[in-house]
Protein backbone atom coordinates (compact mmCIF):
# COMPACT_ATOMS: atom_id res chain seq x y z
CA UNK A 1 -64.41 -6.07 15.11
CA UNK A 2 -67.91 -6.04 13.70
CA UNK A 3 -69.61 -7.85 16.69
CA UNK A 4 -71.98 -10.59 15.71
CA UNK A 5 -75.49 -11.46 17.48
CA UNK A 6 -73.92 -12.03 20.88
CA UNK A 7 -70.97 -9.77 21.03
CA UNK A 8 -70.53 -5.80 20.58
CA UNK A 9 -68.55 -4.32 17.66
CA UNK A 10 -64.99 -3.20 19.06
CA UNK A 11 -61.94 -1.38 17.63
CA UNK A 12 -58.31 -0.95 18.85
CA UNK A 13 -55.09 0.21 17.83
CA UNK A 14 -51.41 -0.15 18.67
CA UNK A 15 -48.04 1.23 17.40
CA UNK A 16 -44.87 -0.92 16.70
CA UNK A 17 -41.48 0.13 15.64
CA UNK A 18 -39.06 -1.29 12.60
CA UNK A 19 -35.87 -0.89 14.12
CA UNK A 20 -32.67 -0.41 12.00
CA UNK A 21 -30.28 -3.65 10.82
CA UNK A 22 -27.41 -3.61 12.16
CA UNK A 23 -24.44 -3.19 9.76
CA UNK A 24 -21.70 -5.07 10.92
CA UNK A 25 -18.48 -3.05 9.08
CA UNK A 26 -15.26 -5.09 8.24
CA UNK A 27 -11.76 -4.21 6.74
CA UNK A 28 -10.29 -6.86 4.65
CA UNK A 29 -6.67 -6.06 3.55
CA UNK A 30 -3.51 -8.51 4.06
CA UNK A 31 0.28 -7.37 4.92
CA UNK A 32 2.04 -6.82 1.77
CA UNK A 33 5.59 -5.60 0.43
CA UNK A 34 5.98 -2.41 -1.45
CA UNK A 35 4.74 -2.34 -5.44
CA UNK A 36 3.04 -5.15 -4.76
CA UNK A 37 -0.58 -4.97 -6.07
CA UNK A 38 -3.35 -4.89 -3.03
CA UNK A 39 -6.34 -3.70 -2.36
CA UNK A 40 -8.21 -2.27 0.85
CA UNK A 41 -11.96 -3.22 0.65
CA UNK A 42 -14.39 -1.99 3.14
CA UNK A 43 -17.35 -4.43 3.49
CA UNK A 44 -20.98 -3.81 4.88
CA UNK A 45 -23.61 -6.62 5.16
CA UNK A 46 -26.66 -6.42 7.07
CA UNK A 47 -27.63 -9.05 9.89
CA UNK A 48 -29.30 -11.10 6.95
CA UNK A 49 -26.80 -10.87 4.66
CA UNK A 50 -27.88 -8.24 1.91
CA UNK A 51 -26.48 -5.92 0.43
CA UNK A 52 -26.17 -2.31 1.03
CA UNK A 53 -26.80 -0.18 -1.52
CA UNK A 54 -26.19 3.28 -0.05
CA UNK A 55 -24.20 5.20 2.46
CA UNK A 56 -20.59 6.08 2.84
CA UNK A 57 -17.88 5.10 4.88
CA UNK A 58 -15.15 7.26 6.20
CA UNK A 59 -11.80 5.44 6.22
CA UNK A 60 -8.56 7.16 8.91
CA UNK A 61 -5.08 6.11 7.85
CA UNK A 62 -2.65 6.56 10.68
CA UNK A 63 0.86 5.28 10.26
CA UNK A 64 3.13 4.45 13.12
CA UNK A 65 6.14 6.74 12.01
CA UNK A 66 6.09 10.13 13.68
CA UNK A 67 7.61 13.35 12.66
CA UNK A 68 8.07 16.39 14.83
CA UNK A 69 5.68 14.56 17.24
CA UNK A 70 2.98 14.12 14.96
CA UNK A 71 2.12 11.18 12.78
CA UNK A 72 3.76 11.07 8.83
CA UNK A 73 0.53 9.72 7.43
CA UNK A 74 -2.94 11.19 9.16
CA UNK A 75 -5.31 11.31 6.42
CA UNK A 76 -9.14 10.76 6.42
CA UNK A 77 -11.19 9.60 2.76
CA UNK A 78 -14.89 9.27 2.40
CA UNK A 79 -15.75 7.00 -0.09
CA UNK A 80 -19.22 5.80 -1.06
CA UNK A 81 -20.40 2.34 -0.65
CA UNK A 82 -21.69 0.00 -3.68
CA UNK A 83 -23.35 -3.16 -3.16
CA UNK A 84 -22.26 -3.42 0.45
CA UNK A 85 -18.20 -3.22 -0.76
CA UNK A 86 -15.85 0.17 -1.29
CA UNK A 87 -12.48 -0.59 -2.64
CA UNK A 88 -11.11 2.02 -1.07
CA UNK A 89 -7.60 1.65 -2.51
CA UNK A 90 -8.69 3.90 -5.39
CA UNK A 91 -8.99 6.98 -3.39
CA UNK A 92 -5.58 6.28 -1.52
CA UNK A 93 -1.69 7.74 -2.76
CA UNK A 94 0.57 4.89 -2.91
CA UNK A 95 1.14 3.61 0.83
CA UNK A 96 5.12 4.20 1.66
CA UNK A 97 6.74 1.07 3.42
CA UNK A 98 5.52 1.00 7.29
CA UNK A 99 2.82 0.33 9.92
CA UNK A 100 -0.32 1.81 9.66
CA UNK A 101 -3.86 2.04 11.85
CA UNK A 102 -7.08 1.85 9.70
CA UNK A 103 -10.18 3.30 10.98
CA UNK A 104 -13.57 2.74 9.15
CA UNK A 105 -16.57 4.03 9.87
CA UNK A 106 -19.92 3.80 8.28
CA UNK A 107 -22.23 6.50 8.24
CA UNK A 108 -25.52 4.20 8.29
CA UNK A 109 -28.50 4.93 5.97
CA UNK A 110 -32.41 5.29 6.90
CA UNK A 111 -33.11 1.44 7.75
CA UNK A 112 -28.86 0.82 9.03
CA UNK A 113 -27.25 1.43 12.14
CA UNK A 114 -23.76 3.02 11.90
CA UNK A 115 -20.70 0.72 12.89
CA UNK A 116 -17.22 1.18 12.77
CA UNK A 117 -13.97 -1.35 12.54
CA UNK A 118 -10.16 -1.33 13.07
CA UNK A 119 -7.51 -3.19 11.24
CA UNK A 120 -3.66 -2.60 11.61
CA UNK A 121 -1.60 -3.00 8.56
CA UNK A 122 2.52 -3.40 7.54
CA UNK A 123 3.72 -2.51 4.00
CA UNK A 124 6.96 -3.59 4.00
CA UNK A 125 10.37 -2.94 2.11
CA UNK A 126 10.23 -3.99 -1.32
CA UNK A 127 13.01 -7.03 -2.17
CA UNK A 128 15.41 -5.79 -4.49
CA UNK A 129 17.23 -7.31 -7.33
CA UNK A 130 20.33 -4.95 -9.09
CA UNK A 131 21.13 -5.83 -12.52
CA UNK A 132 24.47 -4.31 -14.14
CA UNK A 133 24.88 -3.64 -17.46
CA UNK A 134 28.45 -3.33 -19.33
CA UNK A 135 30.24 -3.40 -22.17
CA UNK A 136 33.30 -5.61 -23.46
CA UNK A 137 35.43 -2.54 -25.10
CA UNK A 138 38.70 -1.78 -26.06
CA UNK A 139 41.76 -0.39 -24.39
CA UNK A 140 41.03 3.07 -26.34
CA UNK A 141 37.27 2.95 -24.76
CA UNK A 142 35.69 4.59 -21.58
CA UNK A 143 33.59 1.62 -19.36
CA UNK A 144 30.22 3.17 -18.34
CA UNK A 145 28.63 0.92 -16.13
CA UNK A 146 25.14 1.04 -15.76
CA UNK A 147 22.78 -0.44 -12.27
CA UNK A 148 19.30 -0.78 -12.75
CA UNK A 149 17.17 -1.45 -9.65
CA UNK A 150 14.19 -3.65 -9.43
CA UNK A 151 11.43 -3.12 -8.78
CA UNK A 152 9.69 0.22 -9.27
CA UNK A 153 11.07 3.46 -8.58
CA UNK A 154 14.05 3.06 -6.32
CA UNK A 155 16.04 5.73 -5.27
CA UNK A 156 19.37 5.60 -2.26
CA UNK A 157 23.00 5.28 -3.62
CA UNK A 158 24.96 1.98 -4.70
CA UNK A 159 28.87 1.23 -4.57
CA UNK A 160 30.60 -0.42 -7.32
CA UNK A 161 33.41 -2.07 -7.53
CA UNK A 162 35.65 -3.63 -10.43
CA UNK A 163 38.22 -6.52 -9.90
CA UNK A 164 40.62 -7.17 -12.57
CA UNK A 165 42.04 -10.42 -12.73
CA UNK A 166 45.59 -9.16 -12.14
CA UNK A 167 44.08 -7.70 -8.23
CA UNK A 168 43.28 -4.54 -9.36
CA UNK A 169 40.22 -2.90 -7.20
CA UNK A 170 38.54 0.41 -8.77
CA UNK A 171 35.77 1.63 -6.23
CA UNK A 172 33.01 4.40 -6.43
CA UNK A 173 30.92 4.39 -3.13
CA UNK A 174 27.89 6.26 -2.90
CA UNK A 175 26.62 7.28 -6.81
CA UNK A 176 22.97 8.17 -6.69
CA UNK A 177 20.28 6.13 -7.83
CA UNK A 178 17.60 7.80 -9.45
CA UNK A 179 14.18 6.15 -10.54
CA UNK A 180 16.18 3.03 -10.20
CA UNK A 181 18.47 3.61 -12.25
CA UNK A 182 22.41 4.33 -11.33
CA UNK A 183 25.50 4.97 -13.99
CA UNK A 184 29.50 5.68 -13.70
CA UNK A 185 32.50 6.19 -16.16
CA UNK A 186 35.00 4.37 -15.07
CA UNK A 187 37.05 5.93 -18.01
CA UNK A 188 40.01 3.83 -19.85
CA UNK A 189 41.23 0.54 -18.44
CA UNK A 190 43.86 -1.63 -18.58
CA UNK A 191 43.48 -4.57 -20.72
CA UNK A 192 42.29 -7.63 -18.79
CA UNK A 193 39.13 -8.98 -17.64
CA UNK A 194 36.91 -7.32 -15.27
CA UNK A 195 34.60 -8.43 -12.05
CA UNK A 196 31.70 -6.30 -11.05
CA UNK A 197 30.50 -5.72 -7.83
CA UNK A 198 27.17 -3.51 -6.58
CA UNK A 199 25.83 -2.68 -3.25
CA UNK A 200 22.42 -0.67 -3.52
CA UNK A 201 21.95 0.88 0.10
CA UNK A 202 18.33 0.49 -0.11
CA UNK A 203 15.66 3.38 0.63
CA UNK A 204 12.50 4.17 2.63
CA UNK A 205 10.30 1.66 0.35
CA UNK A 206 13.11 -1.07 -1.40
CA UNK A 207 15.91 -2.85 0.86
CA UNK A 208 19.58 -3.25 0.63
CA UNK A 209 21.08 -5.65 -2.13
């Protein structure tokens, strides 16, 4: 102050503090089956509902299953952030079916706090469909039937069985399916007409059918 005719210049000084935002971290993923398309975004507004432009965010996968005492899937990604989202399916392998723990936690930035969220996700067992494919030969002709399983890559064993329309049964059990795909010879039959029946056992990531 530069005082006036009655009062005395004065001066004075005082210190404040700008603290950091808070950064409230969120995991946004739904339950979904196996093959299905879905994404695991990491989200981190500010108290006022900005964005963040900076930063990363360290993401823990833990699933549920357990091997030799020790989780199957313990793995830890840090992924940057980008306009307050991460989509941090791009830096994960392809999730098996199963229950999994998801820990994020962001590292906070020169004007954000650090914050951290949970989130507990299923993948489950892909629905299967089994198509068979076969062909209307002759008596002097070897029946190959072919099983394709959808969807993706399913692997396990299927059983297939042929009724004729006379009674007869012909049964394989247990013929491995590989990348979804399953085939016998059957060799020569007798002339008649033929039902076909598949079981696909189902595997870690596709049920039975």
């Amino acid at each position: 102050y530069e005082g006036d005719d009655t009062y005395m210049p004065e001066s004075t000084s005082d210190i404040f503090y700008v603290y950091k935002a808070e950064s409230p971290v969120s995991i946004e993923i739904d339950d979904y089956y196996y093959n299905d398309t879905n994404v695991i975004t990491v989200s981190v507004p500010n108290t006022l509902g900005e964005g963040i432009y900076s930063g990363t965010v360290t993401v823990t996968i833990i699933s549920e299953e357990y091997e030799r005492g020790k989780p199957v899937v313990n793995n830890t990604y840090t992924v940057p952030i980008i306009n307050s989202n991460t989509n941090v399916t791009d830096y994960l392998p392809v999730l098996n079916a199963g229950k999994y723990f998801i820990h994020a936690q962001f590292s906070g930035t020169q004007n954000y706090l650090p914050s951290e969220a949970d989130k507990n996700l299923t993948v489950y067992k892909a629905i299967t469909e089994v198509n068979v494919t076969d062909e209307n030969i002759t008596v002097s002709q070897e029946e190959i039937v072919t099983v394709h399983v959808q969807p993706g890559l399913a692997n396990g064993t299927v059983n297939i069985t042929l009724t004729s329309n006379n009674g007869q049964t012909f049964s394989v059990n247990n013929i491995n399916v590989a990348d979804s795909i399953a085939t016998h010879n059957f060799g020569y039959l007798d002339e008649g007409n033929y039902f076909v029946t598949v079981y696909y056992s189902g595997d870690k990531n596709h049920i039975s059918s």
